[in-house]
PDB file of N, CA and C in Angstrom:
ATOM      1  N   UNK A   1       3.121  -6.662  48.087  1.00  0.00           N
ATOM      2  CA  UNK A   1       1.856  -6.848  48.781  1.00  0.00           C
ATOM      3  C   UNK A   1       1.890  -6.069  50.101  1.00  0.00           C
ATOM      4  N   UNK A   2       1.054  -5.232  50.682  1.00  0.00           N
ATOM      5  CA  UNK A   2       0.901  -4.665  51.511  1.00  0.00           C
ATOM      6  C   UNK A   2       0.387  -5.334  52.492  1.00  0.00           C
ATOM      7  N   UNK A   3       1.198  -5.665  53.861  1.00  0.00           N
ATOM      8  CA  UNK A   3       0.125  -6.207  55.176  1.00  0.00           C
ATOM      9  C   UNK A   3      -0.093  -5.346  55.629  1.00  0.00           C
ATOM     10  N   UNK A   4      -1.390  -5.546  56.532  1.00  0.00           N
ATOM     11  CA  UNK A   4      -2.146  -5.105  56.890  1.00  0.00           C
ATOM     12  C   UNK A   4      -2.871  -6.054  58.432  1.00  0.00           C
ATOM     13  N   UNK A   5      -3.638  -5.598  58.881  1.00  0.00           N
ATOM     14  CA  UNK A   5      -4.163  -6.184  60.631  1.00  0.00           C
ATOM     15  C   UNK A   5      -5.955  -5.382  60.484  1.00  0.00           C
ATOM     16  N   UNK A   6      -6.346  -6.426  60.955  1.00  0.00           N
ATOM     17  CA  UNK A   6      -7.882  -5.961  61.438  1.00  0.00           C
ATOM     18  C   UNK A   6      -8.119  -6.117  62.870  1.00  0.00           C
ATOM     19  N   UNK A   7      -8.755  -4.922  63.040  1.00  0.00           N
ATOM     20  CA  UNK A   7      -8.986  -4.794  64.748  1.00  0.00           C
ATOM     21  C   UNK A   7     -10.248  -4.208  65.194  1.00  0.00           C
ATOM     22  N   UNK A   8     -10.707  -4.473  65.926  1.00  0.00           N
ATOM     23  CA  UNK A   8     -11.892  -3.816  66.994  1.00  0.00           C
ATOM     24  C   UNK A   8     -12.840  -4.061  65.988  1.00  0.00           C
ATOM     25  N   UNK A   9     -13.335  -5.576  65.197  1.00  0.00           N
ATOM     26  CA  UNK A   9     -14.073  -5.974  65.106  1.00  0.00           C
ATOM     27  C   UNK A   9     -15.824  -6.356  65.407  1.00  0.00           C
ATOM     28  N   UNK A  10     -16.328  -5.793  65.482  1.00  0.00           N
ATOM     29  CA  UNK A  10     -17.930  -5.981  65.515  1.00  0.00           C
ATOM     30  C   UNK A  10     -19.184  -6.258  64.333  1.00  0.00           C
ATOM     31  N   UNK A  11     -19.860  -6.660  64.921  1.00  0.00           N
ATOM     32  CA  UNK A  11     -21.000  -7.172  63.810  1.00  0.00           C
ATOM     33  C   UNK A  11     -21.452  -5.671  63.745  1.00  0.00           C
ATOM     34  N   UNK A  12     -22.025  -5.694  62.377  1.00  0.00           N
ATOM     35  CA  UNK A  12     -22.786  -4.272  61.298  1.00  0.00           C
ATOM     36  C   UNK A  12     -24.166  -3.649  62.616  1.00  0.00           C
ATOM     37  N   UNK A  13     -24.754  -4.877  63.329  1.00  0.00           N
ATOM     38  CA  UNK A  13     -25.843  -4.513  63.956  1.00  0.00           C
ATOM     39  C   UNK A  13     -24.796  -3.927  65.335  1.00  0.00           C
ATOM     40  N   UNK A  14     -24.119  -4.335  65.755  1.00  0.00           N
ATOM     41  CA  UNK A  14     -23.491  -3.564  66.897  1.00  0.00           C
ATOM     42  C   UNK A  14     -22.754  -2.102  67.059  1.00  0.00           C
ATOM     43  N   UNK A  15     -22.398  -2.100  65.211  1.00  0.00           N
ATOM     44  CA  UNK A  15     -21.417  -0.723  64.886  1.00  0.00           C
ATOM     45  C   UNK A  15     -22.490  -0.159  64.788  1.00  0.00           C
ATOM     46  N   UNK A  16     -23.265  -0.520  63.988  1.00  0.00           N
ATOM     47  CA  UNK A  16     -24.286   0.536  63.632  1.00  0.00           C
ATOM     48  C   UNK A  16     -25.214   1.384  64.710  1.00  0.00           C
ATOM     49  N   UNK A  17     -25.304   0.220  66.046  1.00  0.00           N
ATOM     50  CA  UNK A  17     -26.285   0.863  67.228  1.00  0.00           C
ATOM     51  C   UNK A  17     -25.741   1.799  68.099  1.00  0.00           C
ATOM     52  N   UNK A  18     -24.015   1.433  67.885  1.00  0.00           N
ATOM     53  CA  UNK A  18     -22.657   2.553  68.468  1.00  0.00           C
ATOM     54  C   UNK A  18     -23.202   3.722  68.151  1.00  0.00           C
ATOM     55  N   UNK A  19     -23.457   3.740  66.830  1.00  0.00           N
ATOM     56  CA  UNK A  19     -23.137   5.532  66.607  1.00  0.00           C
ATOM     57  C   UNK A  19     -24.134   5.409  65.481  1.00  0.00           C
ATOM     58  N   UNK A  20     -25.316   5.312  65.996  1.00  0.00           N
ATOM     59  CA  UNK A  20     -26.792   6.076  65.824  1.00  0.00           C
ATOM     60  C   UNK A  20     -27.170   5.912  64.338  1.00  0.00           C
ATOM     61  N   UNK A  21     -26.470   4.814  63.530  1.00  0.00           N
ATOM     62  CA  UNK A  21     -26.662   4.374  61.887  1.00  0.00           C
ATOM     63  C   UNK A  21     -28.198   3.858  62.139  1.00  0.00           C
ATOM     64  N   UNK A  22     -29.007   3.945  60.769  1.00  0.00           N
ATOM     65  CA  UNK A  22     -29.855   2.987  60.645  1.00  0.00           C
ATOM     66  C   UNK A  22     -29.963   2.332  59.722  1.00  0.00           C
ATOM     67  N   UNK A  23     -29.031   3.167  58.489  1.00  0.00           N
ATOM     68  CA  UNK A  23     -28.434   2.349  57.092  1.00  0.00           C
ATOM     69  C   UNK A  23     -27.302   2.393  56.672  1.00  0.00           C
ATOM     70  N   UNK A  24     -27.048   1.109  55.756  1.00  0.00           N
ATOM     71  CA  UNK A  24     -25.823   1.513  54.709  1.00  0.00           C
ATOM     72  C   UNK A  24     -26.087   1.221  53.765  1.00  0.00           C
ATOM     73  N   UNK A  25     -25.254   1.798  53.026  1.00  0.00           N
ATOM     74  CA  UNK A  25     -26.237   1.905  51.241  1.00  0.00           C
ATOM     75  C   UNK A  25     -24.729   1.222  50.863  1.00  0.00           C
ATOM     76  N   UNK A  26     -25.159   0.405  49.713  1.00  0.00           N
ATOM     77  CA  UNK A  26     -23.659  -0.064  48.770  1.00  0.00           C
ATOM     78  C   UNK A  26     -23.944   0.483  47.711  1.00  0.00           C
ATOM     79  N   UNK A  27     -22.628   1.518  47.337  1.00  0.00           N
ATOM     80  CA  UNK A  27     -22.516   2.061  46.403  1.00  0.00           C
ATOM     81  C   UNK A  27     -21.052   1.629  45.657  1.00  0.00           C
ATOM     82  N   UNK A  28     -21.534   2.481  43.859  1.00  0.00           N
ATOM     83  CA  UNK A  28     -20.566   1.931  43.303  1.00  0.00           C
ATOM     84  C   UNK A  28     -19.929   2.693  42.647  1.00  0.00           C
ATOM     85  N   UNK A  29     -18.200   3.146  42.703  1.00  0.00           N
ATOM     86  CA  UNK A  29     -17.858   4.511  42.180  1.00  0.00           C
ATOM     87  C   UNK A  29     -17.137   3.708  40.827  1.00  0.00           C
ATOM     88  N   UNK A  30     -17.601   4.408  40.046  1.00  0.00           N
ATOM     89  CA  UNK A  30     -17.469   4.003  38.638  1.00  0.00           C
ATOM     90  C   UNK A  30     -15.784   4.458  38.079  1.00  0.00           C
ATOM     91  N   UNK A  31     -15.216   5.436  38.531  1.00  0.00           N
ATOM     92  CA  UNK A  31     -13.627   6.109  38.330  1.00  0.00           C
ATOM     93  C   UNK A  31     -13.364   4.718  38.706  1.00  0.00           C
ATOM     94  N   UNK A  32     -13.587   4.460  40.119  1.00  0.00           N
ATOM     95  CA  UNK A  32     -12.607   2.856  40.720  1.00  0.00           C
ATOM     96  C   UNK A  32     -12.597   1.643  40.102  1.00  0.00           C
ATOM     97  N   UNK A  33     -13.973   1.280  39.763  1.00  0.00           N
ATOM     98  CA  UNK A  33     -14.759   0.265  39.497  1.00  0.00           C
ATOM     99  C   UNK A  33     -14.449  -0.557  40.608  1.00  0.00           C
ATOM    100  N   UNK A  34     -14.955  -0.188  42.299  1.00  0.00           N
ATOM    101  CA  UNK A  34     -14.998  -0.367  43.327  1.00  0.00           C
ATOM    102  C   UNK A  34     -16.302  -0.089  43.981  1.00  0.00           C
ATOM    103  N   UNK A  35     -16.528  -1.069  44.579  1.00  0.00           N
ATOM    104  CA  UNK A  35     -18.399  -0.579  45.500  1.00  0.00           C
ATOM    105  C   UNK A  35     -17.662  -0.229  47.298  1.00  0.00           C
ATOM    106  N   UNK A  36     -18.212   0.324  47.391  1.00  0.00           N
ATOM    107  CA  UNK A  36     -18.044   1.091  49.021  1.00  0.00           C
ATOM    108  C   UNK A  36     -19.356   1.186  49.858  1.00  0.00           C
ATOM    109  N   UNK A  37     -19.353   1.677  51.152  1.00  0.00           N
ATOM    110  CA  UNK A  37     -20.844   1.704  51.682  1.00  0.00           C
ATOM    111  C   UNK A  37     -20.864   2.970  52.316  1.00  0.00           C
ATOM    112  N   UNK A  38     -21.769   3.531  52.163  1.00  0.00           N
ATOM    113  CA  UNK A  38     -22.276   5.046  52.810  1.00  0.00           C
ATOM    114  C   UNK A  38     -23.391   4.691  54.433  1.00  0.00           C
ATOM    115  N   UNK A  39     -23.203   5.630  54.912  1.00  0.00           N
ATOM    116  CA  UNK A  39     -24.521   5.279  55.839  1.00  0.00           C
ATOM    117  C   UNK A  39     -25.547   6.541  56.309  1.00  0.00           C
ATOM    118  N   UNK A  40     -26.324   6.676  56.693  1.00  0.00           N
ATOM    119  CA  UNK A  40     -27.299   7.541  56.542  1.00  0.00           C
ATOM    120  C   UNK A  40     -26.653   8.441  57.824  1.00  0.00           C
ATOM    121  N   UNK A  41     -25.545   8.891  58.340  1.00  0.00           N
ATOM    122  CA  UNK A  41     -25.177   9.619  59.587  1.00  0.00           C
ATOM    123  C   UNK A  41     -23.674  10.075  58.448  1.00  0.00           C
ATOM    124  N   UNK A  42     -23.876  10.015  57.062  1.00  0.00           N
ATOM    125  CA  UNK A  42     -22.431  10.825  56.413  1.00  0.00           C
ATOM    126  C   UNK A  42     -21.569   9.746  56.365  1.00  0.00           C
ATOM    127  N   UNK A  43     -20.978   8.930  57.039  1.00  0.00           N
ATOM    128  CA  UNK A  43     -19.870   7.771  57.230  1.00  0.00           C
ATOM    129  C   UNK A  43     -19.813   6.962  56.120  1.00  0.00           C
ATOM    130  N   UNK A  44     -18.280   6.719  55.700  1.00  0.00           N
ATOM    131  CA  UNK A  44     -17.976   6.298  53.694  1.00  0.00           C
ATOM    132  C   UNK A  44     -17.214   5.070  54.759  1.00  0.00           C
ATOM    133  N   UNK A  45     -17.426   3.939  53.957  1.00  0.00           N
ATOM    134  CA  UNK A  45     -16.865   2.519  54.716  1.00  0.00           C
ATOM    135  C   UNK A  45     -15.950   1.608  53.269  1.00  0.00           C
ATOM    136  N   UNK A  46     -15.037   1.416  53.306  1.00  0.00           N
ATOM    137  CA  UNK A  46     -14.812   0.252  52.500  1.00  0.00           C
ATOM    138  C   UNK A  46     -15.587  -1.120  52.021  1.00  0.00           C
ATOM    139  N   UNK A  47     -15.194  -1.444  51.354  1.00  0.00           N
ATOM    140  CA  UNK A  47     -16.297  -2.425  51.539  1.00  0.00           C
ATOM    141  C   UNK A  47     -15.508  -3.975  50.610  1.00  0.00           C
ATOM    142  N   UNK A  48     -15.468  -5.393  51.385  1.00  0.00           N
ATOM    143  CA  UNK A  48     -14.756  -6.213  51.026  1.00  0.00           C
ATOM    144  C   UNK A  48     -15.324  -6.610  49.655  1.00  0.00           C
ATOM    145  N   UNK A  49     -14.213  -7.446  48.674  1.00  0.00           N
ATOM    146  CA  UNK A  49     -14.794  -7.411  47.340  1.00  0.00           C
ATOM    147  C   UNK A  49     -15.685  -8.693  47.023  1.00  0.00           C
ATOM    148  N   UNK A  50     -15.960  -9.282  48.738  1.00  0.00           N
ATOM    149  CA  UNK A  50     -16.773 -10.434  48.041  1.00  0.00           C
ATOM    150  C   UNK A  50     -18.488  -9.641  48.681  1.00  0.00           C
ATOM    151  N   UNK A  51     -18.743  -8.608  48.611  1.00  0.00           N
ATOM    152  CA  UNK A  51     -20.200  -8.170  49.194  1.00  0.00           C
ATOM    153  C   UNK A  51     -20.010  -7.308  47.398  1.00  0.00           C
ATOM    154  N   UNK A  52     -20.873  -7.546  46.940  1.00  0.00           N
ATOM    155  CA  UNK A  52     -21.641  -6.989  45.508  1.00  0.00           C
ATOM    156  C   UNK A  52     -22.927  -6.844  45.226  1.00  0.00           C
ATOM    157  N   UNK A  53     -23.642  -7.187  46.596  1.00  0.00           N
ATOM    158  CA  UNK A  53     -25.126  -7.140  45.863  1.00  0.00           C
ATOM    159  C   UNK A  53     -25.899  -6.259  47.334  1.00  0.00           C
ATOM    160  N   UNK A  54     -27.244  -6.541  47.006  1.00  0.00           N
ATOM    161  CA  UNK A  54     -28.190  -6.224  48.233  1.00  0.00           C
ATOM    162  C   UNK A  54     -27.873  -7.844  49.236  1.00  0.00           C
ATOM    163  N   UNK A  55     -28.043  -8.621  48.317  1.00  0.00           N
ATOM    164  CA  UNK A  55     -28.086 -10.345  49.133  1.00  0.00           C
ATOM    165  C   UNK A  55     -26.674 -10.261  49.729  1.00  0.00           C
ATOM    166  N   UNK A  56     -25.707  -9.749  49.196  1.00  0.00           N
ATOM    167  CA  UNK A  56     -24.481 -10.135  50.110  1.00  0.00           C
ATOM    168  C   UNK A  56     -24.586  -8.927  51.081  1.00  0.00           C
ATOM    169  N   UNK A  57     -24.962  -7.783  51.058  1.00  0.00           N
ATOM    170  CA  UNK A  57     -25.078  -6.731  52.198  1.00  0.00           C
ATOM    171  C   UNK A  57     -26.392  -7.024  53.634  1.00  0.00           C
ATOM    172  N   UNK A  58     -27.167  -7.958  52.890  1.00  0.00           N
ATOM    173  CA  UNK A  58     -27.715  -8.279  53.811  1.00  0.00           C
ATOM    174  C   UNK A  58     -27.621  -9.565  54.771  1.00  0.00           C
ATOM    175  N   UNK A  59     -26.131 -10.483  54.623  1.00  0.00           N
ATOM    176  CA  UNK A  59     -26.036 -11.395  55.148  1.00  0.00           C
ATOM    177  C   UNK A  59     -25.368 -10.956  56.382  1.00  0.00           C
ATOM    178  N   UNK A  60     -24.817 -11.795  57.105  1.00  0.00           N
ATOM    179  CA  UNK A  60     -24.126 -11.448  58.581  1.00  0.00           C
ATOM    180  C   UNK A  60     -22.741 -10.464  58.407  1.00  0.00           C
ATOM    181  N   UNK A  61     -22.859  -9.291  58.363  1.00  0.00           N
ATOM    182  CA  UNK A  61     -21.292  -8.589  58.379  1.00  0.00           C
ATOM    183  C   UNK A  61     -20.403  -7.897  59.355  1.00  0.00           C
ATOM    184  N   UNK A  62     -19.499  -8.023  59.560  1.00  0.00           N
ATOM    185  CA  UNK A  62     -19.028  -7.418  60.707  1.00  0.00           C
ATOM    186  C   UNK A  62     -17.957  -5.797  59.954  1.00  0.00           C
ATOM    187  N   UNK A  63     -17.648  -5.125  60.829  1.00  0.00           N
ATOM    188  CA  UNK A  63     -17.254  -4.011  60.400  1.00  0.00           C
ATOM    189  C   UNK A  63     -15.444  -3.866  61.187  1.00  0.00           C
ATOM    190  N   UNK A  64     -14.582  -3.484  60.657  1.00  0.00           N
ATOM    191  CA  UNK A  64     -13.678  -3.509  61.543  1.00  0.00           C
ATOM    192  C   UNK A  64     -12.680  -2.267  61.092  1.00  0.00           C
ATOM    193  N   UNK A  65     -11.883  -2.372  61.679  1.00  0.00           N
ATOM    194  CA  UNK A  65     -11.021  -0.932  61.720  1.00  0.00           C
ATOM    195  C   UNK A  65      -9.991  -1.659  60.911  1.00  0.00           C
ATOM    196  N   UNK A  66      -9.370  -1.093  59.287  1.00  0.00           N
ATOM    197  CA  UNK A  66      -8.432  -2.099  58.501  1.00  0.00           C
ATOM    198  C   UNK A  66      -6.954  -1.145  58.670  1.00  0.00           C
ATOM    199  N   UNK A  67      -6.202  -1.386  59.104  1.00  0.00           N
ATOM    200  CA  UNK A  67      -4.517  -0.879  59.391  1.00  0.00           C
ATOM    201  C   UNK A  67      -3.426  -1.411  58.591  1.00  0.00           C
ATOM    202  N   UNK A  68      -3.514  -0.420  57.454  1.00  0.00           N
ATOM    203  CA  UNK A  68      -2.390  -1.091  56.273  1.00  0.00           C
ATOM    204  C   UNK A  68      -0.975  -0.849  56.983  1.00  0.00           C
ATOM    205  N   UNK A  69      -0.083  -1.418  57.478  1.00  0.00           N
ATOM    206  CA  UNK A  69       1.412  -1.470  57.513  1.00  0.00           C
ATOM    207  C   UNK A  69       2.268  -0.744  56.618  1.00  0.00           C
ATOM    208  N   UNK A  70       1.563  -0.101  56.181  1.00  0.00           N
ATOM    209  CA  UNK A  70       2.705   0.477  54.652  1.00  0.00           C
ATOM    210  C   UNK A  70       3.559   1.870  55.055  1.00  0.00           C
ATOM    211  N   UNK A  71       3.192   2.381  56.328  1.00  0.00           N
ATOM    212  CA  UNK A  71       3.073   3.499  56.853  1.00  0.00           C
ATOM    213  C   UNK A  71       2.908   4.528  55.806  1.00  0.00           C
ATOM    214  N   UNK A  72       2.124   4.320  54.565  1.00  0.00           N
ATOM    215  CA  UNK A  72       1.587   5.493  54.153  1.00  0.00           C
ATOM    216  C   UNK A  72      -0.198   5.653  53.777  1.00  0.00           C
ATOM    217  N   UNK A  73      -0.756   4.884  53.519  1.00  0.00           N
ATOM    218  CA  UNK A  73      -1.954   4.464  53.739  1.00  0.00           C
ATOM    219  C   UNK A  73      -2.612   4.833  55.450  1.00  0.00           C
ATOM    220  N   UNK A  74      -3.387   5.667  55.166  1.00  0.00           N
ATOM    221  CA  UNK A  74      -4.424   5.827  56.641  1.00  0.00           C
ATOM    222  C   UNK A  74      -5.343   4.524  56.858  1.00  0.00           C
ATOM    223  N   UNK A  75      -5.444   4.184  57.952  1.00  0.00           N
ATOM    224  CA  UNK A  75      -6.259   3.254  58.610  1.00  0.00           C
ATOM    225  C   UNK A  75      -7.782   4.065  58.368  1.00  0.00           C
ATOM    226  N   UNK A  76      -8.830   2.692  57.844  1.00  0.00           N
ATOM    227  CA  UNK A  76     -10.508   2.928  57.366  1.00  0.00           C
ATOM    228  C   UNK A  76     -10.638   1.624  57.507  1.00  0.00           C
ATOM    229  N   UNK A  77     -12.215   1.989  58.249  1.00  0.00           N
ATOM    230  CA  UNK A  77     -13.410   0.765  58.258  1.00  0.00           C
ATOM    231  C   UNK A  77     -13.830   0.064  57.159  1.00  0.00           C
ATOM    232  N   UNK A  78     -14.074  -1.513  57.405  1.00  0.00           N
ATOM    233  CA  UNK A  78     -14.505  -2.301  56.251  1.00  0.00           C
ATOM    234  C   UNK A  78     -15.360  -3.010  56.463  1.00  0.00           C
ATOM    235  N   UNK A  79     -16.745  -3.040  55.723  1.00  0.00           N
ATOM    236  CA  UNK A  79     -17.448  -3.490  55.864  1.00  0.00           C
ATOM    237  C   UNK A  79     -17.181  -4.759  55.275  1.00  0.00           C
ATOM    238  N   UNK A  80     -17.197  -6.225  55.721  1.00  0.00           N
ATOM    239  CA  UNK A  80     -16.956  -7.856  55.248  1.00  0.00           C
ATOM    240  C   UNK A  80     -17.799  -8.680  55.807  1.00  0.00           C
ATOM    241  N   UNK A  81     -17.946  -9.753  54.881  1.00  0.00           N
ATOM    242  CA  UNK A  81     -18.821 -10.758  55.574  1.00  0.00           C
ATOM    243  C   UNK A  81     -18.149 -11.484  56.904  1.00  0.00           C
ATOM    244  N   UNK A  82     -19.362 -11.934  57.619  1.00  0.00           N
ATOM    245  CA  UNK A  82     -18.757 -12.221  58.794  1.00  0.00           C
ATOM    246  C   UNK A  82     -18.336 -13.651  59.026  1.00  0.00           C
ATOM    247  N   UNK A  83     -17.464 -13.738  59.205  1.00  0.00           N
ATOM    248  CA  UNK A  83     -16.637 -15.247  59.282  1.00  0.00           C
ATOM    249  C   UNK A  83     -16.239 -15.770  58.381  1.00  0.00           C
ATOM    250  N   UNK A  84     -15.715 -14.904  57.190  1.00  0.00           N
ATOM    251  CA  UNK A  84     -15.238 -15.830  56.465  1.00  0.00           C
ATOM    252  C   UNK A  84     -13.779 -14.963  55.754  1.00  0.00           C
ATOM    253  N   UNK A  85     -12.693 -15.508  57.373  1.00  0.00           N
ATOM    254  CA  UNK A  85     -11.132 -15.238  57.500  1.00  0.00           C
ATOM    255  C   UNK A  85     -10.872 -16.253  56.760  1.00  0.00           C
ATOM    256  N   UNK A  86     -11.043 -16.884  56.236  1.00  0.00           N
ATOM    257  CA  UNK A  86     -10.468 -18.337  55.427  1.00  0.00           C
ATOM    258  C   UNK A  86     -10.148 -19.188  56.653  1.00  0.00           C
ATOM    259  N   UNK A  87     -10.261 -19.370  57.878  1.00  0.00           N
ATOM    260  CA  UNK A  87      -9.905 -20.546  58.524  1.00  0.00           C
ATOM    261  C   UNK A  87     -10.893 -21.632  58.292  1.00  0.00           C
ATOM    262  N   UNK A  88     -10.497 -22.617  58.144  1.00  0.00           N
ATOM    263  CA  UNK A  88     -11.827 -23.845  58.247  1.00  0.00           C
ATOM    264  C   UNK A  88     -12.020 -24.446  59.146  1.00  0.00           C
ATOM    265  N   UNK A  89     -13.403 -24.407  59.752  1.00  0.00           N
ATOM    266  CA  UNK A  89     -14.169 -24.848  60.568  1.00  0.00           C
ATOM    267  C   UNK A  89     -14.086 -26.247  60.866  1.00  0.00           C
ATOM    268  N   UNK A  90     -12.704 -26.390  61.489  1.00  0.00           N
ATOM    269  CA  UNK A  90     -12.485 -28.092  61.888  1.00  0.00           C
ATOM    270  C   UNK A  90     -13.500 -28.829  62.947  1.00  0.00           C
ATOM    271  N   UNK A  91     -14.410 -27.993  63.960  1.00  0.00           N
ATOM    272  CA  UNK A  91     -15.162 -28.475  64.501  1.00  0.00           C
ATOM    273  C   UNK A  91     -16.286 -27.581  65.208  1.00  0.00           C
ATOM    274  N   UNK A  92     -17.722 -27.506  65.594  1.00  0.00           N
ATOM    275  CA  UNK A  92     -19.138 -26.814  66.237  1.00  0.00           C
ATOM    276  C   UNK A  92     -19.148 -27.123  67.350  1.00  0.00           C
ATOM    277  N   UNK A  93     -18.866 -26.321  68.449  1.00  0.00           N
ATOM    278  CA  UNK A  93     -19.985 -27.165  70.015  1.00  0.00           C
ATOM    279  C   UNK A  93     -20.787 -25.929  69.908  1.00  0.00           C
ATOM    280  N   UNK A  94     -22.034 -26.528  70.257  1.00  0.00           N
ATOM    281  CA  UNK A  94     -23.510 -25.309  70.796  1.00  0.00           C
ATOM    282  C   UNK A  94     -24.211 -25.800  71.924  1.00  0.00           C
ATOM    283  N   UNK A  95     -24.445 -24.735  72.362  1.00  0.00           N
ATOM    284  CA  UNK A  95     -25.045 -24.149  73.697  1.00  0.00           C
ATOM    285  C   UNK A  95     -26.662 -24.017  73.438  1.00  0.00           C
ATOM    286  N   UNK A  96     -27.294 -24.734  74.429  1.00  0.00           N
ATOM    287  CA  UNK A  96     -28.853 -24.510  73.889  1.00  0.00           C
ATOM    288  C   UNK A  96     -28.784 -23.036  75.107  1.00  0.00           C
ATOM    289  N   UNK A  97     -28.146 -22.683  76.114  1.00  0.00           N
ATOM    290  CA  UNK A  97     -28.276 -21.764  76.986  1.00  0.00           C
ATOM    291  C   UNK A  97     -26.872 -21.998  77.988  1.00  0.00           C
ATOM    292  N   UNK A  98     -26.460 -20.845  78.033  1.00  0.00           N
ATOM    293  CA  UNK A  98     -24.985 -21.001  78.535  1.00  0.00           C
ATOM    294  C   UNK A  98     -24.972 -21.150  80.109  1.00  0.00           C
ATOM    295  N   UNK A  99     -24.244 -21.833  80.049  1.00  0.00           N
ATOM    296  CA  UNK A  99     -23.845 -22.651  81.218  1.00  0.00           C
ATOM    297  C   UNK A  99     -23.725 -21.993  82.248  1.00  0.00           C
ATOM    298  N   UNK A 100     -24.329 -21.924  83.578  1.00  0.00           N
ATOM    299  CA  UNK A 100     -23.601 -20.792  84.557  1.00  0.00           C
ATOM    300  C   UNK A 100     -23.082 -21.694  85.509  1.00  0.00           C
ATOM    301  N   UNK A 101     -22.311 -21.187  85.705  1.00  0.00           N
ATOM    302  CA  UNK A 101     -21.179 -21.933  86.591  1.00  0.00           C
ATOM    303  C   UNK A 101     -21.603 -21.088  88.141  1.00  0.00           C
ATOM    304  N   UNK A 102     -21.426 -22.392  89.099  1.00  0.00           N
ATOM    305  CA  UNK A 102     -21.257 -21.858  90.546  1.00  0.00           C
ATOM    306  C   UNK A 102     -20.589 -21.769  91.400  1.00  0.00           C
ATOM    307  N   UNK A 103     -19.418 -20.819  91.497  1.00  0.00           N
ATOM    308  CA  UNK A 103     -18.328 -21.315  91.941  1.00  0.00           C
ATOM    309  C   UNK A 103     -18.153 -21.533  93.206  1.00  0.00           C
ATOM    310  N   UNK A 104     -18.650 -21.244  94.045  1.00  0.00           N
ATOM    311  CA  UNK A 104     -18.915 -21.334  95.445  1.00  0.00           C
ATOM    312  C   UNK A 104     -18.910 -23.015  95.626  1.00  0.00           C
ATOM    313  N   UNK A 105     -19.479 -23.795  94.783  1.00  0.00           N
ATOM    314  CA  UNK A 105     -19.299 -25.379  94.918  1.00  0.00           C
ATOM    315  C   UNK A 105     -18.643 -25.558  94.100  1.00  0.00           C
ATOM    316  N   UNK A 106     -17.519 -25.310  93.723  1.00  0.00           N
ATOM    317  CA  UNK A 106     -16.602 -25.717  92.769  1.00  0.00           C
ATOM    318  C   UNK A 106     -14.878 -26.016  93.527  1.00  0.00           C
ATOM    319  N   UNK A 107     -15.154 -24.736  95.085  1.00  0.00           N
ATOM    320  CA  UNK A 107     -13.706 -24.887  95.230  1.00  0.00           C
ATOM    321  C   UNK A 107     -13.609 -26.108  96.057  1.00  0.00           C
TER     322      UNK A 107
END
């Protein structure tokens, strides 16, 4: 099994506003029997194997830089759904509007 590390993580709407995307297309190369994502600026993305449709490309995804350890494999972007590292969500706090703190009466 090859490890591997994900880094410099961002949501699809933040990568994409980086560097001037306005789409990604999921495509499917039939040699692999693997789907990947293209984007309308040339850029070929990996793409995780639980996104297969339009409905899973259009849910929340984040994009990240994937670094296989194998030292022979080059490091490429992957497009994945967002939040779901397998940790489970042992507990929610929400913010109706974040808190600003004043520190001037604090010390």
């Amino acid at each position: 099994m090859i490890m591997a590390k994900f880094s410099n993580t961002v949501s699809d709407v933040v990568f994409a506003t980086q560097n001037g995307i306005t789409q990604f297309e999921l495509r499917f190369n039939e040699a692999s029997g693997k789907n990947f994502v293209t984007t309308d600026t040339g850029l070929r993305m990996a793409v995780s194997n639980k996104i297969t449709s339009a409905d899973d490309l259009n849910q929340p995804c984040s994009v990240s830089m994937f670094d296989p350890e194998d030292g022979v494999t080059e490091p490429f972007l992957m497009v994945h759904p967002t939040g779901t590292g397998g940790a489970k969500v042992v507990a929610t706090k929400s913010f109706a509007t974040a808190p600003v703190a004043n520190l001037e009466t604090q010390v």
